[in-house]
PDB file of N, CA and C in Angstrom:
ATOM      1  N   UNK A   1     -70.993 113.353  23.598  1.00  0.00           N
ATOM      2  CA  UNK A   1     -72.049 112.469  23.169  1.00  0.00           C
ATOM      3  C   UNK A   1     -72.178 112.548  21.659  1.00  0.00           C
ATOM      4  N   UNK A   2     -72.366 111.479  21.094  1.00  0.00           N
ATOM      5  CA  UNK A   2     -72.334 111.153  19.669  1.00  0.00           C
ATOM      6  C   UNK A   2     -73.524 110.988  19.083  1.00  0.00           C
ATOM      7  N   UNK A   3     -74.052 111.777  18.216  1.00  0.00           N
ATOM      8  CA  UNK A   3     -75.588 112.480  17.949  1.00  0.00           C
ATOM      9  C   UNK A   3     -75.081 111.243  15.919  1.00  0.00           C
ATOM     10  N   UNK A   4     -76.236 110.411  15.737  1.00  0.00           N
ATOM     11  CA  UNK A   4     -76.014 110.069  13.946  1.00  0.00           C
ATOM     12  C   UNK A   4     -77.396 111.151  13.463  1.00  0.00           C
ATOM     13  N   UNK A   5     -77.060 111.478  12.316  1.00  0.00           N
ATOM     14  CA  UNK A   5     -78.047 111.902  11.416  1.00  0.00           C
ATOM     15  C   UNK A   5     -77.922 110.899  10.043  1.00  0.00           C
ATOM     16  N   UNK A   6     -78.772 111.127   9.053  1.00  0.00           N
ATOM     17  CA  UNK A   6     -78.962 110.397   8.050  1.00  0.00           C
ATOM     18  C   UNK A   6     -79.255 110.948   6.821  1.00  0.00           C
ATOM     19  N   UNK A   7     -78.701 111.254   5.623  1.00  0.00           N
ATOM     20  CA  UNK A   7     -78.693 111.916   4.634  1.00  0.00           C
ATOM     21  C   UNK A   7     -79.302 111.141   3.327  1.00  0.00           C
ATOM     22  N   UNK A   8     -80.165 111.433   3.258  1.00  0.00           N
ATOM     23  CA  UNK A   8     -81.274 110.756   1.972  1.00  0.00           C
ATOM     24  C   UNK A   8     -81.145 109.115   2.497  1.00  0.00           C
ATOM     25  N   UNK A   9     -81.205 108.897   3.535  1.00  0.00           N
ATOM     26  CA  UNK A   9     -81.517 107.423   3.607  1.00  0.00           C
ATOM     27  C   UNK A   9     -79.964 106.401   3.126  1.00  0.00           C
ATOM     28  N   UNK A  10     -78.852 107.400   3.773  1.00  0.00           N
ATOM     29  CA  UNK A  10     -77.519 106.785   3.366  1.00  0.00           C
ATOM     30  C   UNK A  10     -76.822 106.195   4.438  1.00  0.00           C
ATOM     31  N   UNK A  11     -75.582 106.652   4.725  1.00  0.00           N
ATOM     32  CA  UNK A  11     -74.539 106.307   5.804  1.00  0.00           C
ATOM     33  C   UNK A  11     -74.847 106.954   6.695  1.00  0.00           C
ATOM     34  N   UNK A  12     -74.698 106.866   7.865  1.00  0.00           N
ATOM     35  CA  UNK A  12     -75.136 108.657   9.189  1.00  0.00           C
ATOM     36  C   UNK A  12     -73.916 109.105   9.067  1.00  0.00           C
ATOM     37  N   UNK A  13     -74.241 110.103   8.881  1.00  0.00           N
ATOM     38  CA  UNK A  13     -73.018 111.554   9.696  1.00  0.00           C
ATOM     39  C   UNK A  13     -72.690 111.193  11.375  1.00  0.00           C
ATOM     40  N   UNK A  14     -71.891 111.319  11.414  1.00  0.00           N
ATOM     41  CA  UNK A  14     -71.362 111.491  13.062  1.00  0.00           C
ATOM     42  C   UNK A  14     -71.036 112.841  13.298  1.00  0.00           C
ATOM     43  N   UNK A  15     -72.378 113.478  14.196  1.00  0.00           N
ATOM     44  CA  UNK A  15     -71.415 114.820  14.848  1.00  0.00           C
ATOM     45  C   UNK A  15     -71.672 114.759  16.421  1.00  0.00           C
ATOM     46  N   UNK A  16     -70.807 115.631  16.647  1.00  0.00           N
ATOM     47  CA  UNK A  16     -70.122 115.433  17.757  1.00  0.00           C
ATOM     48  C   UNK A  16     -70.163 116.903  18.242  1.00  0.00           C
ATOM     49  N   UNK A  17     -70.585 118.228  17.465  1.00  0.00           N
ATOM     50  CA  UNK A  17     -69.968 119.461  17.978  1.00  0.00           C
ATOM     51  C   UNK A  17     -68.278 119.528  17.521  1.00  0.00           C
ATOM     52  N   UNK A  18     -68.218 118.793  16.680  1.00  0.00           N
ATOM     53  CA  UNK A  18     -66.393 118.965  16.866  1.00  0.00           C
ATOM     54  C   UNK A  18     -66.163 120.122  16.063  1.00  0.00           C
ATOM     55  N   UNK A  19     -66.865 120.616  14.566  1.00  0.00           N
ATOM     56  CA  UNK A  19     -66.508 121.715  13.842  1.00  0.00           C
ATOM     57  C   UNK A  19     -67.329 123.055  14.669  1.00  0.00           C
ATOM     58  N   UNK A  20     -67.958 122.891  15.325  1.00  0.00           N
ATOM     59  CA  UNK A  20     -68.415 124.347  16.180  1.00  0.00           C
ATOM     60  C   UNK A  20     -67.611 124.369  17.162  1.00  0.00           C
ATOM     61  N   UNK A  21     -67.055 123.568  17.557  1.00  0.00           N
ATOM     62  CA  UNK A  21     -66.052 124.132  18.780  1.00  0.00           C
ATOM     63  C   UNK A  21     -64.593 125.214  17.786  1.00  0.00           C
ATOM     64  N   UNK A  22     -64.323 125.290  17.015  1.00  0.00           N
ATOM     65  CA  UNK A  22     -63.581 125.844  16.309  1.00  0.00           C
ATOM     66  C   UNK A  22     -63.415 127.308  16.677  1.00  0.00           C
ATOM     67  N   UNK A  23     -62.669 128.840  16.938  1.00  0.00           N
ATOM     68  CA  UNK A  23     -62.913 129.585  16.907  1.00  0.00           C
ATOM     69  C   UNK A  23     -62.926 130.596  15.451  1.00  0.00           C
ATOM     70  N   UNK A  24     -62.131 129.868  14.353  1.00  0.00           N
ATOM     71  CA  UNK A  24     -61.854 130.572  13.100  1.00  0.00           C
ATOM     72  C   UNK A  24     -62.512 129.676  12.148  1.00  0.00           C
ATOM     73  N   UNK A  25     -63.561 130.673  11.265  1.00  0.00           N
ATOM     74  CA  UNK A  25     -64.409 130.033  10.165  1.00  0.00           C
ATOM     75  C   UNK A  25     -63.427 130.234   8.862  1.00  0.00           C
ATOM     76  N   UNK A  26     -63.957 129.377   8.049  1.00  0.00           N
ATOM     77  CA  UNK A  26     -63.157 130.361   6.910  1.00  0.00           C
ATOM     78  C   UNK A  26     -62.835 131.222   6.163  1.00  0.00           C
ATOM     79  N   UNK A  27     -64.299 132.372   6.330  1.00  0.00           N
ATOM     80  CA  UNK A  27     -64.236 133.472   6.001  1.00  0.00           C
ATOM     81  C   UNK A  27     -63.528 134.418   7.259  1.00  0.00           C
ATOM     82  N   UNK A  28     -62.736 134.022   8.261  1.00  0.00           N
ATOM     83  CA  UNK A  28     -61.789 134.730   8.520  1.00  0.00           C
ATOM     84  C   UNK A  28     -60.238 134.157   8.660  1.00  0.00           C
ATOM     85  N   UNK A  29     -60.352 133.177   8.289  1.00  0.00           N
ATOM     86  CA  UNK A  29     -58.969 132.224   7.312  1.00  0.00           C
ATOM     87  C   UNK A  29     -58.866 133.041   6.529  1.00  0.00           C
ATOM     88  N   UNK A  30     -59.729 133.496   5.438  1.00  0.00           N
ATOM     89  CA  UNK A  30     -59.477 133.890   4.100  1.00  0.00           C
ATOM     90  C   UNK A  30     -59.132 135.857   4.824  1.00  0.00           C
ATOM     91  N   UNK A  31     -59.729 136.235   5.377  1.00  0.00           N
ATOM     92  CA  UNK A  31     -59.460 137.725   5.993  1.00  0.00           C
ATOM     93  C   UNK A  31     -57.481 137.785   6.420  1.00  0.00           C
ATOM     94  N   UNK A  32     -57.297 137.090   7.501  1.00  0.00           N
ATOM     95  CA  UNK A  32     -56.119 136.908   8.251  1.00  0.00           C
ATOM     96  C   UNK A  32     -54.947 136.570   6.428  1.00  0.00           C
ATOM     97  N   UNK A  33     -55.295 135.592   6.074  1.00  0.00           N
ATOM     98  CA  UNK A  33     -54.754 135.528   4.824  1.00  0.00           C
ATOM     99  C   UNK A  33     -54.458 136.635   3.820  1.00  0.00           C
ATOM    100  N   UNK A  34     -55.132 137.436   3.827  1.00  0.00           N
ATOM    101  CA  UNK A  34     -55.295 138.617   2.729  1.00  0.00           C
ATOM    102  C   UNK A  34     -54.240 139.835   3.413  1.00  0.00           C
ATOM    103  N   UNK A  35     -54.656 139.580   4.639  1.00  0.00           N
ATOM    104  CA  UNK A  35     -53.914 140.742   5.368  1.00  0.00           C
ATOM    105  C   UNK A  35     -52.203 140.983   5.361  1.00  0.00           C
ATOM    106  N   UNK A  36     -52.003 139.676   4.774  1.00  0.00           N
ATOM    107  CA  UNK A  36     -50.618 139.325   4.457  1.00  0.00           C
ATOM    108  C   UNK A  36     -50.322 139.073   3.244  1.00  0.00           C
ATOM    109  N   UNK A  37     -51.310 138.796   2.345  1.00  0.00           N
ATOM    110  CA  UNK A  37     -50.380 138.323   0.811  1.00  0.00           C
ATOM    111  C   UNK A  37     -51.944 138.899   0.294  1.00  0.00           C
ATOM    112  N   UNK A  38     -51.918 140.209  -0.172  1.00  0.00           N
ATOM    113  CA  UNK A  38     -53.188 140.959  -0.723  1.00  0.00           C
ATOM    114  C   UNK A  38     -53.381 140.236  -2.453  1.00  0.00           C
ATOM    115  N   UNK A  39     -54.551 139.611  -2.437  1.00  0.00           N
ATOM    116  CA  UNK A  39     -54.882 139.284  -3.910  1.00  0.00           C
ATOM    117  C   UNK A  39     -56.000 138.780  -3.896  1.00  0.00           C
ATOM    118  N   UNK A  40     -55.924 137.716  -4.953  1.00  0.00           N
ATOM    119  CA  UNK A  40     -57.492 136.931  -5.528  1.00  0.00           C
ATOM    120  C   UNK A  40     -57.538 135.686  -4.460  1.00  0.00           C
ATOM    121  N   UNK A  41     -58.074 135.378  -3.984  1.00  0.00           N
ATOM    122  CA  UNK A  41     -58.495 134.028  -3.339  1.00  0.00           C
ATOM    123  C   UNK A  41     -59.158 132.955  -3.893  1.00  0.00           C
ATOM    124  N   UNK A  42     -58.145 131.924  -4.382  1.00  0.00           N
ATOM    125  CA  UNK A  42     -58.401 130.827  -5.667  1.00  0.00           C
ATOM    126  C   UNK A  42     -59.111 130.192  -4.883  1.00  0.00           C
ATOM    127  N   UNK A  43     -58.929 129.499  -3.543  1.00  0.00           N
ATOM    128  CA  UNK A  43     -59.375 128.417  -2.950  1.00  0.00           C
ATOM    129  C   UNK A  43     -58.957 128.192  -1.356  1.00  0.00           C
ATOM    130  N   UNK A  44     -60.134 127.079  -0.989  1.00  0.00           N
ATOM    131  CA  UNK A  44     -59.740 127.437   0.552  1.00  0.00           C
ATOM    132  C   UNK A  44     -59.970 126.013   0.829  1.00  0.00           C
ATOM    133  N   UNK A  45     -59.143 125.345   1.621  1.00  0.00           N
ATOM    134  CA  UNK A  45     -59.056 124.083   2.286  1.00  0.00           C
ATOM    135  C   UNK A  45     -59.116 123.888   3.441  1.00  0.00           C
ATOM    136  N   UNK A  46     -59.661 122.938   4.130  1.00  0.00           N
ATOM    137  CA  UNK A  46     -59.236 122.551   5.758  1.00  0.00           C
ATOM    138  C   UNK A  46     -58.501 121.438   5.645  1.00  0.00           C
ATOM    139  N   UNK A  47     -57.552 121.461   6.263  1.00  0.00           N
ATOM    140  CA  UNK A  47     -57.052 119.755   6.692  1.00  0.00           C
ATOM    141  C   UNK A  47     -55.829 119.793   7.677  1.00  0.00           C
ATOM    142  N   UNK A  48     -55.693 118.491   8.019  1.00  0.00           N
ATOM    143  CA  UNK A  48     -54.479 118.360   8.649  1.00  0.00           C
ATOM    144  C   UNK A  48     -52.496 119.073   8.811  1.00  0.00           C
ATOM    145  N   UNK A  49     -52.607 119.375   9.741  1.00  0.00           N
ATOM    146  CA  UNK A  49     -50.836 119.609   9.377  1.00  0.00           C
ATOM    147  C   UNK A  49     -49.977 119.275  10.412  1.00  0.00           C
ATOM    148  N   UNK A  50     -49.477 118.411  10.611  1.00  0.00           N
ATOM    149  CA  UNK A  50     -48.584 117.888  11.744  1.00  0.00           C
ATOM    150  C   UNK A  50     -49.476 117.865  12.699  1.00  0.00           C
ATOM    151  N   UNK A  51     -50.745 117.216  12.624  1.00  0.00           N
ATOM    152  CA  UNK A  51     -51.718 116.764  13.773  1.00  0.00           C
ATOM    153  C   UNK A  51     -52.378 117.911  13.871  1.00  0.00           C
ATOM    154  N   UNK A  52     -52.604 119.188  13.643  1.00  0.00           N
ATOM    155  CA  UNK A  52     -53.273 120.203  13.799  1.00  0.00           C
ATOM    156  C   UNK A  52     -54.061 120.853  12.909  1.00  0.00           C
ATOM    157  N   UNK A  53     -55.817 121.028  12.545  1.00  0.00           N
ATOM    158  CA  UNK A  53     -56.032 121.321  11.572  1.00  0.00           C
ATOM    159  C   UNK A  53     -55.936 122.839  11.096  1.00  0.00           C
ATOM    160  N   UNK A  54     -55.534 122.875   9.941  1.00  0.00           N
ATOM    161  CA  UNK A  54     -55.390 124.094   9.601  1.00  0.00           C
ATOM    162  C   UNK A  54     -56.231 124.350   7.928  1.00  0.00           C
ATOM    163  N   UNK A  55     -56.742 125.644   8.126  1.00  0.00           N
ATOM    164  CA  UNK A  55     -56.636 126.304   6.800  1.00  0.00           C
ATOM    165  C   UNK A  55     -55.808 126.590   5.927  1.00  0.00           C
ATOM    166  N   UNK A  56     -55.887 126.087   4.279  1.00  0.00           N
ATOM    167  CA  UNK A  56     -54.866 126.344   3.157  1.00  0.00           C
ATOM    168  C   UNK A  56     -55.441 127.063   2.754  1.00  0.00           C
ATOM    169  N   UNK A  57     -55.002 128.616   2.928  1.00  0.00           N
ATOM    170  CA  UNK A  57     -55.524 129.652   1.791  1.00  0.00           C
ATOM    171  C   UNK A  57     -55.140 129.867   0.698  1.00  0.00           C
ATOM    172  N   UNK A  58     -55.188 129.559  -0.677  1.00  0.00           N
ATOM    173  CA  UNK A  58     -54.287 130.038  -2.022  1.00  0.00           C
ATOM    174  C   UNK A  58     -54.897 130.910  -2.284  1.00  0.00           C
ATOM    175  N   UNK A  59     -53.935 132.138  -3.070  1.00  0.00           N
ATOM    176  CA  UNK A  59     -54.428 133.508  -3.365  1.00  0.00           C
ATOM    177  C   UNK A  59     -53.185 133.610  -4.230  1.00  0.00           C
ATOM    178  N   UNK A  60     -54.146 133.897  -5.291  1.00  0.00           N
ATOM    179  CA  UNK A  60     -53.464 134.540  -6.639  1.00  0.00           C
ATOM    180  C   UNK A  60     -53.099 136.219  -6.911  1.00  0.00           C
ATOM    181  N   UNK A  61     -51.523 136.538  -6.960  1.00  0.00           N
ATOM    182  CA  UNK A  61     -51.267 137.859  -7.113  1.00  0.00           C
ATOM    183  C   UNK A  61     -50.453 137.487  -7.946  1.00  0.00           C
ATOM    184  N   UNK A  62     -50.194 139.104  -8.937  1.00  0.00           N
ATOM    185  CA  UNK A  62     -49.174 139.257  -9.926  1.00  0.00           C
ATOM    186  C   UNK A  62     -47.583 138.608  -9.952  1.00  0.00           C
ATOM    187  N   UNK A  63     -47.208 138.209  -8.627  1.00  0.00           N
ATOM    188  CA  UNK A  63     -46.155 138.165  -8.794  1.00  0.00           C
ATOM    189  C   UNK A  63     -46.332 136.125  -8.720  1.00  0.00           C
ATOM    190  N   UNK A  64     -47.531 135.256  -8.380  1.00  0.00           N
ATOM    191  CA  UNK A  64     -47.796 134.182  -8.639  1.00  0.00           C
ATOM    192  C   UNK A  64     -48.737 133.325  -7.490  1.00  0.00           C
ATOM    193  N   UNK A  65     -48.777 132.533  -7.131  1.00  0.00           N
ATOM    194  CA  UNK A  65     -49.318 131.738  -6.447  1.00  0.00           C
ATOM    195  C   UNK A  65     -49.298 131.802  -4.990  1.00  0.00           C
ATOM    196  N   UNK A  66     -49.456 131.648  -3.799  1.00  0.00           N
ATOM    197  CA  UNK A  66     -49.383 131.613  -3.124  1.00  0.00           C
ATOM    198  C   UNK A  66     -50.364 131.017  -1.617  1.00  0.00           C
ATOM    199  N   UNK A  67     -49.686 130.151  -0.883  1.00  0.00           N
ATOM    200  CA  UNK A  67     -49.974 129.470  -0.067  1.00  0.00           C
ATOM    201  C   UNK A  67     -49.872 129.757   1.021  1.00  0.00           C
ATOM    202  N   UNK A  68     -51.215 129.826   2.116  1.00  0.00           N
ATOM    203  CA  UNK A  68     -51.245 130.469   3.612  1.00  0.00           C
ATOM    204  C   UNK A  68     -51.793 129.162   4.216  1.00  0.00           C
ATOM    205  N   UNK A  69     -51.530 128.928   5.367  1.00  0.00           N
ATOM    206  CA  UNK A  69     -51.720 128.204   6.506  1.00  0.00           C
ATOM    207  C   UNK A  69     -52.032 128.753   7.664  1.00  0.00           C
ATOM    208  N   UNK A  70     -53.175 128.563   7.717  1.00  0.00           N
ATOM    209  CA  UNK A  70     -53.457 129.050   9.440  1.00  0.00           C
ATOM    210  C   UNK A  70     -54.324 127.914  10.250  1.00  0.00           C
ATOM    211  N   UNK A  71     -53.929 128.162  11.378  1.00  0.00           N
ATOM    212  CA  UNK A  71     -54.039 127.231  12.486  1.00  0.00           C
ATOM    213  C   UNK A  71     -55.703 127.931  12.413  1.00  0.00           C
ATOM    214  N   UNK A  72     -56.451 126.644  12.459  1.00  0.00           N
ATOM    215  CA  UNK A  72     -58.086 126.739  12.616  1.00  0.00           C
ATOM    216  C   UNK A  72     -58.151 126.892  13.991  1.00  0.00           C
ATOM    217  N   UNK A  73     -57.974 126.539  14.903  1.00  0.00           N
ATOM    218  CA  UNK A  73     -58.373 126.939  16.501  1.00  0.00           C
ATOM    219  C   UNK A  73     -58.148 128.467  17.146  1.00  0.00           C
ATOM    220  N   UNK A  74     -56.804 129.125  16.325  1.00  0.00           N
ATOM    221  CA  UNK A  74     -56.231 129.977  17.099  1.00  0.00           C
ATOM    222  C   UNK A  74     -56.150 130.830  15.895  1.00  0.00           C
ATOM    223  N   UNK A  75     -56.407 131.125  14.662  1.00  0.00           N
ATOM    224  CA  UNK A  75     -55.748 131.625  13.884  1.00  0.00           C
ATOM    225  C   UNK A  75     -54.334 132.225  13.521  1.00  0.00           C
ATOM    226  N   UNK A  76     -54.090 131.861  13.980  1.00  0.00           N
ATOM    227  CA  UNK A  76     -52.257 132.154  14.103  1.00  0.00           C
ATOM    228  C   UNK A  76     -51.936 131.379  12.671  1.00  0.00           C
ATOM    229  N   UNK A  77     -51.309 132.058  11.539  1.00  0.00           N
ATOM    230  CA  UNK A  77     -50.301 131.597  10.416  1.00  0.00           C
ATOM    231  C   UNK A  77     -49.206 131.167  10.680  1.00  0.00           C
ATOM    232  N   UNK A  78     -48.810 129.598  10.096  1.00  0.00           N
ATOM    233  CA  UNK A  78     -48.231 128.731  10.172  1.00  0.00           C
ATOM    234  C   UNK A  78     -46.646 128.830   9.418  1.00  0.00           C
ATOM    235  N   UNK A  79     -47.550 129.096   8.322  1.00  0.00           N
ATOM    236  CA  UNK A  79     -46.716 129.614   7.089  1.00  0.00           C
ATOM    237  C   UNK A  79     -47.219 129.755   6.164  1.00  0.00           C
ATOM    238  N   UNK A  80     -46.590 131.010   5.323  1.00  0.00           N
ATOM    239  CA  UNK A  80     -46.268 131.472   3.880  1.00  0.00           C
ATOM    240  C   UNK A  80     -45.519 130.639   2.985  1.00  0.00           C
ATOM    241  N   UNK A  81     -46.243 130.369   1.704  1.00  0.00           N
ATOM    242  CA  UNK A  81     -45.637 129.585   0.794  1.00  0.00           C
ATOM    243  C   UNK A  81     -45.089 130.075  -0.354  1.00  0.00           C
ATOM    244  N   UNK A  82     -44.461 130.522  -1.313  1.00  0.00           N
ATOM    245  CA  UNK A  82     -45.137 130.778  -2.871  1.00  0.00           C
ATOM    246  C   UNK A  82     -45.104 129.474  -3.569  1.00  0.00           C
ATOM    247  N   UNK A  83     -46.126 129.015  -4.421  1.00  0.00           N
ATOM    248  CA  UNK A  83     -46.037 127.824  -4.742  1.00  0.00           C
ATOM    249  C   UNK A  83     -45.718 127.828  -6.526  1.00  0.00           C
ATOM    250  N   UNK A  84     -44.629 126.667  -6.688  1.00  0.00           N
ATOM    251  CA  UNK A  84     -43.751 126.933  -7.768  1.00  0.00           C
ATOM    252  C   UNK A  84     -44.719 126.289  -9.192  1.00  0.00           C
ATOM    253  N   UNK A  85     -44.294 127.072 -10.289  1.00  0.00           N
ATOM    254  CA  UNK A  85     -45.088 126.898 -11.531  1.00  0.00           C
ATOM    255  C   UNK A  85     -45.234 125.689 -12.285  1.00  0.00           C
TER     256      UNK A  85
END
């Protein structure tokens, strides 16, 4: 069932329950992430990846950039990136 809300008298939001059905927030995107490529955590994204949404974790270490993907439903990592300069 499709619930509108209304934000200062604008467009409605459509929710649905669709982001609480989720089991991984992003503060354990960013955990699962660290546990594998230990550093600074520049930034954190949700979006799409081959139909499945996932978390983009970037995390900055000495040796450069780096890009994590994890599956938002299941947390399971997708893939490791290093991303080029």
């Amino acid at each position: 069932m499709l619930k509108y809300y209304y934000r200062n008298n604008s467009f409605p939001v459509i929710w649905d329950n669709y982001w609480g059905s989720y089991r991984v927030n992003s503060e354990m995107a960013i955990q699962i992430a660290l546990q594998q490529i230990p550093g600074k955590v520049v930034k954190v994204e949700l979006d799409y990846e081959d139909g499945v949404l996932v978390y983009e974790v970037y995390i900055l270490t000495t040796y450069g950039l780096y890009e994590v993907k994890i599956n938002a439903n299941t947390g399971q990592i997708f893939e490791i990136e290093k991303e080029d300069d």
